[in-house]
N, C-alpha and C. Protein backbone atom coordinates (compact mmCIF):
# COMPACT_ATOMS: atom_id res chain seq x y z
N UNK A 1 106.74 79.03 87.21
CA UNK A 1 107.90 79.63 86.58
C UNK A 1 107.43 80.77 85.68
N UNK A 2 108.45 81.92 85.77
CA UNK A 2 107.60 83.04 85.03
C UNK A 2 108.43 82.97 83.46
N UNK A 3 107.87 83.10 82.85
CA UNK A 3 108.22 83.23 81.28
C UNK A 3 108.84 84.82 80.80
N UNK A 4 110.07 84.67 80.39
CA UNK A 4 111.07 86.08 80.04
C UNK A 4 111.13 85.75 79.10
N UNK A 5 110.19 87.16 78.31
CA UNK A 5 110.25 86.93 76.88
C UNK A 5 111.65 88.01 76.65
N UNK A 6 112.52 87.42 75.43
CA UNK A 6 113.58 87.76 74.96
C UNK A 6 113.61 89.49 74.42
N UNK A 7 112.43 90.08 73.94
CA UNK A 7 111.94 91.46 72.98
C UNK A 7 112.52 92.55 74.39
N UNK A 8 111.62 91.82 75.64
CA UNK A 8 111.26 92.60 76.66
C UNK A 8 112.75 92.80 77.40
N UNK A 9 113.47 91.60 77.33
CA UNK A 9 114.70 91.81 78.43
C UNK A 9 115.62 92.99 77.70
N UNK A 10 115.58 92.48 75.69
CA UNK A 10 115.88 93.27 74.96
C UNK A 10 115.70 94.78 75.31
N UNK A 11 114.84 95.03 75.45
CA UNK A 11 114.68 96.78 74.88
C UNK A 11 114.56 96.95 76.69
N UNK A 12 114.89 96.48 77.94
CA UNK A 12 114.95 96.96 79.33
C UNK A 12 117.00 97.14 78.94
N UNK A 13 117.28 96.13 78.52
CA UNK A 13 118.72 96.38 78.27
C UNK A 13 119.44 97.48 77.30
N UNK A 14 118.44 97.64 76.43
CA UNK A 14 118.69 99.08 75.88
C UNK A 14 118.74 100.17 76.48
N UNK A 15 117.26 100.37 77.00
CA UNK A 15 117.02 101.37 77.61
C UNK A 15 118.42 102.52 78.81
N UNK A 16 118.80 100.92 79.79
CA UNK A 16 119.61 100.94 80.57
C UNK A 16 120.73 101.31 80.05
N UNK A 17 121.05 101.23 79.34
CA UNK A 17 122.74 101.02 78.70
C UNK A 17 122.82 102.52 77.90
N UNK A 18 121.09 102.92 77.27
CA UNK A 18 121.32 104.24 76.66
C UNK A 18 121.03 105.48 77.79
N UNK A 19 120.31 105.21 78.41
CA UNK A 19 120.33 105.90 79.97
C UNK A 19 122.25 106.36 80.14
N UNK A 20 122.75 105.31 80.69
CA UNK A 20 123.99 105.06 81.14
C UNK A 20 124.95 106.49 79.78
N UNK A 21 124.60 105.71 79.37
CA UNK A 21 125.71 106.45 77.91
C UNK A 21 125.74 107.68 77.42
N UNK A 22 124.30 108.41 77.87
CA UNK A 22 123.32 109.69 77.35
C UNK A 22 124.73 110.87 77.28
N UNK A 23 125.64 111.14 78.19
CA UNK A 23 126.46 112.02 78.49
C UNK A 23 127.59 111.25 78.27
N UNK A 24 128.44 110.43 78.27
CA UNK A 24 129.45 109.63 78.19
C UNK A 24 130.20 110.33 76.82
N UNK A 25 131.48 110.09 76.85
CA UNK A 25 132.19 110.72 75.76
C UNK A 25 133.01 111.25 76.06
N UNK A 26 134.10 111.81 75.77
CA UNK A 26 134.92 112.78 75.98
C UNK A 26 134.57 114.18 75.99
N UNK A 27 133.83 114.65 75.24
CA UNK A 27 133.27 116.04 74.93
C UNK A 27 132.13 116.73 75.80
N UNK A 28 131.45 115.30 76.57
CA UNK A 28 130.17 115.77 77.24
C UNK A 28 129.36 116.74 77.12
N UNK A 29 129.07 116.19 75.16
CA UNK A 29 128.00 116.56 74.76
C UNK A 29 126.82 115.39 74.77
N UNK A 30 125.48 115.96 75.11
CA UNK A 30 124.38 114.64 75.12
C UNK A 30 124.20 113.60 73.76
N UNK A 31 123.71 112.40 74.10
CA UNK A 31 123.58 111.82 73.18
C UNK A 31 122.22 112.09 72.30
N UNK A 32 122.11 112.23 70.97
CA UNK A 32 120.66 112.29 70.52
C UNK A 32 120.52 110.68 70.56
N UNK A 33 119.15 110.38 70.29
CA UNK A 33 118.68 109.16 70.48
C UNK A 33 117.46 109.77 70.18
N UNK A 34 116.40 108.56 68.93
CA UNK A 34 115.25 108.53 68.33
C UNK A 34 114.65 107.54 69.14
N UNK A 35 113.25 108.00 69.00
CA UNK A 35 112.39 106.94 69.88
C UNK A 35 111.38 106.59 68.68
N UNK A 36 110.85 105.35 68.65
CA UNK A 36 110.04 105.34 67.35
C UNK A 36 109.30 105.03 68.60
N UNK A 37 107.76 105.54 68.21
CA UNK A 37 106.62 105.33 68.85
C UNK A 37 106.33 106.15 70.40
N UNK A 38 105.03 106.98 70.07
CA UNK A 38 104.81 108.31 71.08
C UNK A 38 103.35 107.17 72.17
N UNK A 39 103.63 106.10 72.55
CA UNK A 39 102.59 105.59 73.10
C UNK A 39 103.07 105.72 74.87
N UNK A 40 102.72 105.07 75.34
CA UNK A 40 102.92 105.15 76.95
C UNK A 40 104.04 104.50 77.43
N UNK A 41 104.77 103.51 76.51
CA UNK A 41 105.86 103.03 76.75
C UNK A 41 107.18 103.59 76.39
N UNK A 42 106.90 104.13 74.58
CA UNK A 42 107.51 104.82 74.12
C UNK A 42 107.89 106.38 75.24
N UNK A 43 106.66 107.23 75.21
CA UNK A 43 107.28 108.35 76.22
C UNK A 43 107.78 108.10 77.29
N UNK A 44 107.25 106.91 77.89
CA UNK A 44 108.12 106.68 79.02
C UNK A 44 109.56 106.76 78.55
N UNK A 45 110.15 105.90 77.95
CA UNK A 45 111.50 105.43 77.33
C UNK A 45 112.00 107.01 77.16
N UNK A 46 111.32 107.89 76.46
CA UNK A 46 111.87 108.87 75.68
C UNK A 46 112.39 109.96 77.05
N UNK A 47 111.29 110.07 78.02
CA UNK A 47 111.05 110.94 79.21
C UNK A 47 112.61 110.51 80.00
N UNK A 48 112.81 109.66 80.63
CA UNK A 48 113.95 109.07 81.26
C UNK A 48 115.11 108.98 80.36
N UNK A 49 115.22 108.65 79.18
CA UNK A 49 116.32 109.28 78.27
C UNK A 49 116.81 110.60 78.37
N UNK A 50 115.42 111.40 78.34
CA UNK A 50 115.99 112.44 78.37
C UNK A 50 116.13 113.16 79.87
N UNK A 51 115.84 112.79 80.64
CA UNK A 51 116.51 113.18 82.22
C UNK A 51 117.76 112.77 82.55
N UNK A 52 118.09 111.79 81.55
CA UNK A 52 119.25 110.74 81.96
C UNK A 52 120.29 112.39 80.84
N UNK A 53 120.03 113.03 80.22
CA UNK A 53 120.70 113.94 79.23
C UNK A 53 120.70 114.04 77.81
N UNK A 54 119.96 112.96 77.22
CA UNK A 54 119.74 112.43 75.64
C UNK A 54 119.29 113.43 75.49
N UNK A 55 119.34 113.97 73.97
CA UNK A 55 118.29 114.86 73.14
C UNK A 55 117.72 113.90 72.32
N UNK A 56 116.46 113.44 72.96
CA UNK A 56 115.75 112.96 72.52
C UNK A 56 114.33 113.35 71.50
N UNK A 57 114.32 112.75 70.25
CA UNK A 57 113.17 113.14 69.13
C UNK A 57 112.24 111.42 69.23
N UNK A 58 110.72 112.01 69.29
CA UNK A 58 110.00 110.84 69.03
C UNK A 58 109.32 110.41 67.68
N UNK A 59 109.47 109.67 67.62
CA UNK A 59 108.75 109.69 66.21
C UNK A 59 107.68 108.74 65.87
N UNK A 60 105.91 108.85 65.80
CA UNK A 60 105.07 108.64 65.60
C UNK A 60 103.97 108.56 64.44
N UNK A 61 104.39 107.32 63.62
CA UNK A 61 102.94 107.46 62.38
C UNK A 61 101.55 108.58 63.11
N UNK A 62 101.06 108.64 64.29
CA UNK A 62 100.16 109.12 64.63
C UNK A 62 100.36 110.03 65.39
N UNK A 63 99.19 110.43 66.48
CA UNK A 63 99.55 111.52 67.34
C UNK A 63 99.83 110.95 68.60
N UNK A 64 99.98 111.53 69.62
CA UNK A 64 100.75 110.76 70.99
C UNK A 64 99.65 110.27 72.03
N UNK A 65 99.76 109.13 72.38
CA UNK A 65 99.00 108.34 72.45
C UNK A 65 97.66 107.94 71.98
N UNK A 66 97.46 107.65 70.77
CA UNK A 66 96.43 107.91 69.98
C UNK A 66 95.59 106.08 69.93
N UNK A 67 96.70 105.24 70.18
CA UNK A 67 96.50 104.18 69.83
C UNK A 67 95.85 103.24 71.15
N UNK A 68 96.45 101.92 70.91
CA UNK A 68 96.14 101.10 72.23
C UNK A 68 96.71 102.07 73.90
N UNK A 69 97.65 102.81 74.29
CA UNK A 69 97.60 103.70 74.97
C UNK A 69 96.43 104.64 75.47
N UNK A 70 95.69 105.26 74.22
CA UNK A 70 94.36 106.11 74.56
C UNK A 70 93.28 104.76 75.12
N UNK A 71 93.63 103.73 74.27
CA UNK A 71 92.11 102.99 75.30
C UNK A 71 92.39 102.33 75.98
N UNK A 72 94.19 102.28 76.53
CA UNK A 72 93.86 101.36 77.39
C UNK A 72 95.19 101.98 78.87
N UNK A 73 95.72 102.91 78.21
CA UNK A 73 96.55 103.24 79.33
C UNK A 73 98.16 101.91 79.47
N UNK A 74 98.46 101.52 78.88
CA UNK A 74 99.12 100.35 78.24
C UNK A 74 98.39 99.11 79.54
N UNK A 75 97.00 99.38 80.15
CA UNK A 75 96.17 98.70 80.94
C UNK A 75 97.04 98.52 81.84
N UNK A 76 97.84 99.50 82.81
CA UNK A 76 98.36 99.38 84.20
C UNK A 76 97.52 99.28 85.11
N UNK A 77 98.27 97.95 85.44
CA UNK A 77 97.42 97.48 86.73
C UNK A 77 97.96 96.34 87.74
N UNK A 78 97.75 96.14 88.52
CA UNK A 78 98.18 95.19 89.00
C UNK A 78 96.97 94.17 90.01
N UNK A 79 95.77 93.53 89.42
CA UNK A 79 94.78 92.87 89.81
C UNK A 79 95.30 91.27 89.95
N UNK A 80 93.97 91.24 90.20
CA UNK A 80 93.84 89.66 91.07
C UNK A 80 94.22 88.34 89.94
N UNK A 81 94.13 88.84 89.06
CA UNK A 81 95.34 88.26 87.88
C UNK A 81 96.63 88.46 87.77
N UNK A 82 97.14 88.59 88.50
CA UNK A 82 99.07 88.52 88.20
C UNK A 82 99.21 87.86 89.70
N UNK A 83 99.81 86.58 88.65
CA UNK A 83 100.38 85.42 89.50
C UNK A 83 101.52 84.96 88.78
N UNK A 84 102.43 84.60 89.84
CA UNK A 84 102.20 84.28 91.07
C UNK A 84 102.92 86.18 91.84
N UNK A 85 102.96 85.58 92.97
CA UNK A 85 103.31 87.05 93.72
C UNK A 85 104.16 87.65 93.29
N UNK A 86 105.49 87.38 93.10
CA UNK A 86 106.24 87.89 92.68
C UNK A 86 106.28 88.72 91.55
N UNK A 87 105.49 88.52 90.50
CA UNK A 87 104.66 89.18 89.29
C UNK A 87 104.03 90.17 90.07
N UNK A 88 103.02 89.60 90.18
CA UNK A 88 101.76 91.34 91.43
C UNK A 88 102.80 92.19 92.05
N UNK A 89 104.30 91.55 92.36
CA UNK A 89 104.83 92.95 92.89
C UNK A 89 105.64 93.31 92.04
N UNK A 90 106.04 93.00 91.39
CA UNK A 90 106.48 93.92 90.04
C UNK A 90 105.36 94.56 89.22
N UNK A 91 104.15 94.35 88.87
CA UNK A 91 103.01 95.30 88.41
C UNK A 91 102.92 96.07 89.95
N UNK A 92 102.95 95.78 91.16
CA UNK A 92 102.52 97.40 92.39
C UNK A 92 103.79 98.28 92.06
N UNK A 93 104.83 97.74 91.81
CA UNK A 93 105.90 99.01 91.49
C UNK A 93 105.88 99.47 90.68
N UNK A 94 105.40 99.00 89.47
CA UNK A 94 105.13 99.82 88.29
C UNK A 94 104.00 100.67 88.36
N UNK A 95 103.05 100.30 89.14
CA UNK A 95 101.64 101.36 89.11
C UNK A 95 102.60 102.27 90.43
N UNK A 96 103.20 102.21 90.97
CA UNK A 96 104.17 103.23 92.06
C UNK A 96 104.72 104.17 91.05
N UNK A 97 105.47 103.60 90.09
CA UNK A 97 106.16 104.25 89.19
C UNK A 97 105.67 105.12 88.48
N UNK A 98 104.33 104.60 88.08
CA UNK A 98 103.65 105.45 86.99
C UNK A 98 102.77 107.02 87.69
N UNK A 99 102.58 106.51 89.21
CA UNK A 99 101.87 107.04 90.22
C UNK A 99 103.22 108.14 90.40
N UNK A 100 104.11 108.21 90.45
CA UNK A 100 105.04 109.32 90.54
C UNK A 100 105.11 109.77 89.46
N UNK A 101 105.34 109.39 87.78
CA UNK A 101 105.56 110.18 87.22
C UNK A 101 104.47 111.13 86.81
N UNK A 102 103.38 110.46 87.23
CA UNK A 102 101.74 111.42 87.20
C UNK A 102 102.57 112.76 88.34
N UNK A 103 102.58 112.43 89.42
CA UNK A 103 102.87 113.80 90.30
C UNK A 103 104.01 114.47 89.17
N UNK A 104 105.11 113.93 89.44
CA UNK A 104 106.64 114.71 88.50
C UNK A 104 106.28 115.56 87.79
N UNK A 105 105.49 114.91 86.77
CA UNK A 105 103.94 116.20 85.67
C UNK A 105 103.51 116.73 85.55
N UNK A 106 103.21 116.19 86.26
CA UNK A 106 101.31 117.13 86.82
C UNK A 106 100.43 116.95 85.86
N UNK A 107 100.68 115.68 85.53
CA UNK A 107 99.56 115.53 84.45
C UNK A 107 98.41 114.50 85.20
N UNK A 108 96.99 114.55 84.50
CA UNK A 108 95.90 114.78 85.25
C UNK A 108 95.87 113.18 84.51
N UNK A 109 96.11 111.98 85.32
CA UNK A 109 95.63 110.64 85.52
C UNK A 109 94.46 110.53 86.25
N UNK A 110 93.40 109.87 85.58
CA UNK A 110 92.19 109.32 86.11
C UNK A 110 92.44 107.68 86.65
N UNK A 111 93.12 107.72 87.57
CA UNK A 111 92.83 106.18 88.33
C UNK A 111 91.67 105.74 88.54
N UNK A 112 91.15 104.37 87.58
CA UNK A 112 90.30 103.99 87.58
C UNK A 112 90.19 102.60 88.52
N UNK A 113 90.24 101.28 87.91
CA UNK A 113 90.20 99.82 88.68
C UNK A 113 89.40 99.38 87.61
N UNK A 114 88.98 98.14 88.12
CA UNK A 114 87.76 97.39 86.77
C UNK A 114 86.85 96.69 88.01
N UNK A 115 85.80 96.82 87.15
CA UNK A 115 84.73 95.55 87.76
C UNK A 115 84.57 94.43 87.17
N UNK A 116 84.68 93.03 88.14
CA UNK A 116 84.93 91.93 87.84
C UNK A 116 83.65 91.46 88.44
N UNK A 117 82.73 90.16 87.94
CA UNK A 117 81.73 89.41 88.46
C UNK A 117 81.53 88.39 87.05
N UNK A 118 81.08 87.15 87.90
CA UNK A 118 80.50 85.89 87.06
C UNK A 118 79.37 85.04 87.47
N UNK A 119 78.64 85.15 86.45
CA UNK A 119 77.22 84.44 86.64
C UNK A 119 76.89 83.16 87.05
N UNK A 120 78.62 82.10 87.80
CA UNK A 120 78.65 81.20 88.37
C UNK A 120 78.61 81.63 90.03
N UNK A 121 77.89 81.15 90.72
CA UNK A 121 78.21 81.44 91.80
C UNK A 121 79.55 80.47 92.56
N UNK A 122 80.06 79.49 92.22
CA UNK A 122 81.56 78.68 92.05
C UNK A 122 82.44 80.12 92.12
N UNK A 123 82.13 80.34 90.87
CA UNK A 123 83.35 81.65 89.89
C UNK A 123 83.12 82.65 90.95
N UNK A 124 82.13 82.85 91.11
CA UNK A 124 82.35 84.05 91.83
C UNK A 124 82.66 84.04 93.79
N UNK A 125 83.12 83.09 94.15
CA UNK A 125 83.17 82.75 95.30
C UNK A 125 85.15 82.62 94.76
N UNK A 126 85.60 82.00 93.81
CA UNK A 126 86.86 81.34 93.68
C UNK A 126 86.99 83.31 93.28
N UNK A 127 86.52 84.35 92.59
CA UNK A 127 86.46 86.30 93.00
C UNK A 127 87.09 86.31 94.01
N UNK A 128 86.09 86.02 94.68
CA UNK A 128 86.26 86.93 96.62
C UNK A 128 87.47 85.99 97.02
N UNK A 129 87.61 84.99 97.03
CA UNK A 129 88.85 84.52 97.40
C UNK A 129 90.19 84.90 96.87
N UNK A 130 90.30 84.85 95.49
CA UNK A 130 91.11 85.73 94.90
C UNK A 130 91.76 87.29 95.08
N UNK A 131 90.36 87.74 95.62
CA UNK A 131 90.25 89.19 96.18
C UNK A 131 91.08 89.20 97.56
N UNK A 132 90.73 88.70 98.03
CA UNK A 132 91.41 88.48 99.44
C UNK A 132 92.52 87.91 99.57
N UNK A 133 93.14 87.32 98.51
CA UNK A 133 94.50 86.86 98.85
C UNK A 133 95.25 88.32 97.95
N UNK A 134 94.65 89.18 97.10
CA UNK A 134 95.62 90.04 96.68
C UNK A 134 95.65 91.32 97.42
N UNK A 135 94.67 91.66 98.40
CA UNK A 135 94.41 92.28 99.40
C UNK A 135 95.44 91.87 100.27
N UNK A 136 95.70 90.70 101.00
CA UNK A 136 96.75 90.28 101.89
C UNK A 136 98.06 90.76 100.96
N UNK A 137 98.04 90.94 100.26
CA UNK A 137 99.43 91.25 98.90
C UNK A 137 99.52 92.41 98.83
N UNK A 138 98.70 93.16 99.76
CA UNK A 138 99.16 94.87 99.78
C UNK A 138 97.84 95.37 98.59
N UNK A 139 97.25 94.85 97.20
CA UNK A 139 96.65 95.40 96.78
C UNK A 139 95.28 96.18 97.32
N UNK A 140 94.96 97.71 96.87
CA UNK A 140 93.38 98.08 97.19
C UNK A 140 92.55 97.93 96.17
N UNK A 141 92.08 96.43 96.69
CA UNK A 141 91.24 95.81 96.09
C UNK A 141 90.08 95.30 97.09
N UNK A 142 88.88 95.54 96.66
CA UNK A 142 87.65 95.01 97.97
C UNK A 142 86.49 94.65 97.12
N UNK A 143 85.75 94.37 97.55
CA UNK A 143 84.51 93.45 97.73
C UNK A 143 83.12 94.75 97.36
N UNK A 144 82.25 94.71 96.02
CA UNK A 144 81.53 95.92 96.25
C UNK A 144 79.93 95.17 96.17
N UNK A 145 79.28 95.78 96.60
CA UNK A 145 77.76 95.42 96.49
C UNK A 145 76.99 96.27 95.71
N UNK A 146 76.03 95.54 95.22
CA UNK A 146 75.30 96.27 93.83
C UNK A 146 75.22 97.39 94.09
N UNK A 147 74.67 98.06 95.08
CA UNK A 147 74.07 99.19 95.33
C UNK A 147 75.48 100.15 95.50
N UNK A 148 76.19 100.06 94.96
CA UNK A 148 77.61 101.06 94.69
C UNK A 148 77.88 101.31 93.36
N UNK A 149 77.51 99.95 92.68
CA UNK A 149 77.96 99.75 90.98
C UNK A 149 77.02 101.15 90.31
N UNK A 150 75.79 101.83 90.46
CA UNK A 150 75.86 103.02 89.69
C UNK A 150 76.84 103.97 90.36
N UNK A 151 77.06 103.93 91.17
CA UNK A 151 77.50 105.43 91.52
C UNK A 151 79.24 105.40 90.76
N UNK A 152 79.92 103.95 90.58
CA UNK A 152 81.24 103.90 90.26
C UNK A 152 81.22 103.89 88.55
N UNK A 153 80.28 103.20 88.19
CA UNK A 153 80.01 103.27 86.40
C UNK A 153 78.32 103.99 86.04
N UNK A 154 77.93 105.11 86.37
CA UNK A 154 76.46 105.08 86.08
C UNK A 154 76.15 105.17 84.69
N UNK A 155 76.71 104.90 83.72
CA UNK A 155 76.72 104.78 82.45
C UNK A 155 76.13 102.96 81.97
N UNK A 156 76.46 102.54 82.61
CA UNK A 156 76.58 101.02 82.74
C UNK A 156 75.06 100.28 83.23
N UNK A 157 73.91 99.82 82.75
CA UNK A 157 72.59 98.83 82.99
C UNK A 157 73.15 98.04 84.02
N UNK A 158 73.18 98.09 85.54
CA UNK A 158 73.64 96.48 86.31
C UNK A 158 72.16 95.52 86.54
N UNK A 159 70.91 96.23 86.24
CA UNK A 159 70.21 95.31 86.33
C UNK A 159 70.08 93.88 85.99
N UNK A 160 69.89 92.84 87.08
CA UNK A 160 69.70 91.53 86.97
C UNK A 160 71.52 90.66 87.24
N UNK A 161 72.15 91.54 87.66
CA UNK A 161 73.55 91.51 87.74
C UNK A 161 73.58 90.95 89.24
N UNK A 162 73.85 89.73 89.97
CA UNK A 162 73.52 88.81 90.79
C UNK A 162 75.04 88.47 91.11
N UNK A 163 75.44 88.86 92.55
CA UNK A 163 76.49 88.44 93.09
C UNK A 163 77.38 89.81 93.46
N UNK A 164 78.56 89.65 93.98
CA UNK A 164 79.77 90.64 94.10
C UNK A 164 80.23 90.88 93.46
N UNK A 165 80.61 92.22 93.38
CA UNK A 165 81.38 92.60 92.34
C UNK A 165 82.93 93.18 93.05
N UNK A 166 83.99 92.89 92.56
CA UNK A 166 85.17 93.76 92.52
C UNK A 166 86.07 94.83 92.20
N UNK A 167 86.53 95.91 92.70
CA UNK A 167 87.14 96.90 92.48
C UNK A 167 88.52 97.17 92.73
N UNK A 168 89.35 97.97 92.31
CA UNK A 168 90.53 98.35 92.50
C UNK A 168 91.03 99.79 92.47
């Protein structure tokens, strides 16, 4: 059973309803609407407000994406961790989503993936299986062998690093 947290259904029901409303009125003049917070969720929110017709202002203690956004991209992804399926395909539409508004832009996204491995050989067998059932799930996700890991992180020591590793 998937867990709906109340914050989240919250502010998708905002969003929607201020989308909806942006032009509404008799006068069909746009709606202004404030966005607190310039992070990856926030501009999202603010970006589609304002296509929807809002005159939208953001407003940020910091600079735009300065925060958990700069290090982590709000970590879009959709890996061999989101279970059950139905989850993994709501994270592939969202990395779809985010994958268009990169084109819409033209702003310069570095699609990365992560490398996954464990010094159990158990753990890392219950990996590749994992790997392969989110592979059957549409994800590009595969199976890498040491001798790839510099060329994808060469910043990174893999010496003494024993087993498969995973990518996305």
């Amino acid at each position: 059973m998937t867990k709906i947290v109340r914050r989240e259904v919250l502010a998708m029901a905002a969003v929607g309803t201020l989308a909806s409303a942006c032009t509404s009125g008799g006068d069909n003049r746009p709606r202004r609407v404030a966005v607190i917070g310039a992070g990856i969720v926030g501009a999202s929110i603010a970006y589609n407000l304002a296509k929807a017709g809002a005159e939208v202002t953001i407003f940020d203690r910091h600079d735009v994406a300065t925060r958990a956004s700069r290090g982590t991209f709000a970590w879009l992804n959709a890996t061999w961790a989101k279970q059950p399926r139905a989850y993994h395909r709501l994270n592939q539409l969202g990395m779809a989503g985010w994958q268009e508004l990169e084109s819409a832009l033209d702003i310069p996204v570095k699609w990365g993936g992560s490398l996954e491995w464990f010094a159990s050989e158990e753990r890392q067998e219950l990996l590749a299986s994992q790997i392969a059932e989110q592979v059957a799930w549409g994800a590009p996700a595969r199976m890498v062998e040491g001798s790839e890991l510099s060329e994808l992180e060469p910043q990174v020591n893999f010496r003494g690093t024993a087993g498969r590793l995973f990518t996305q």
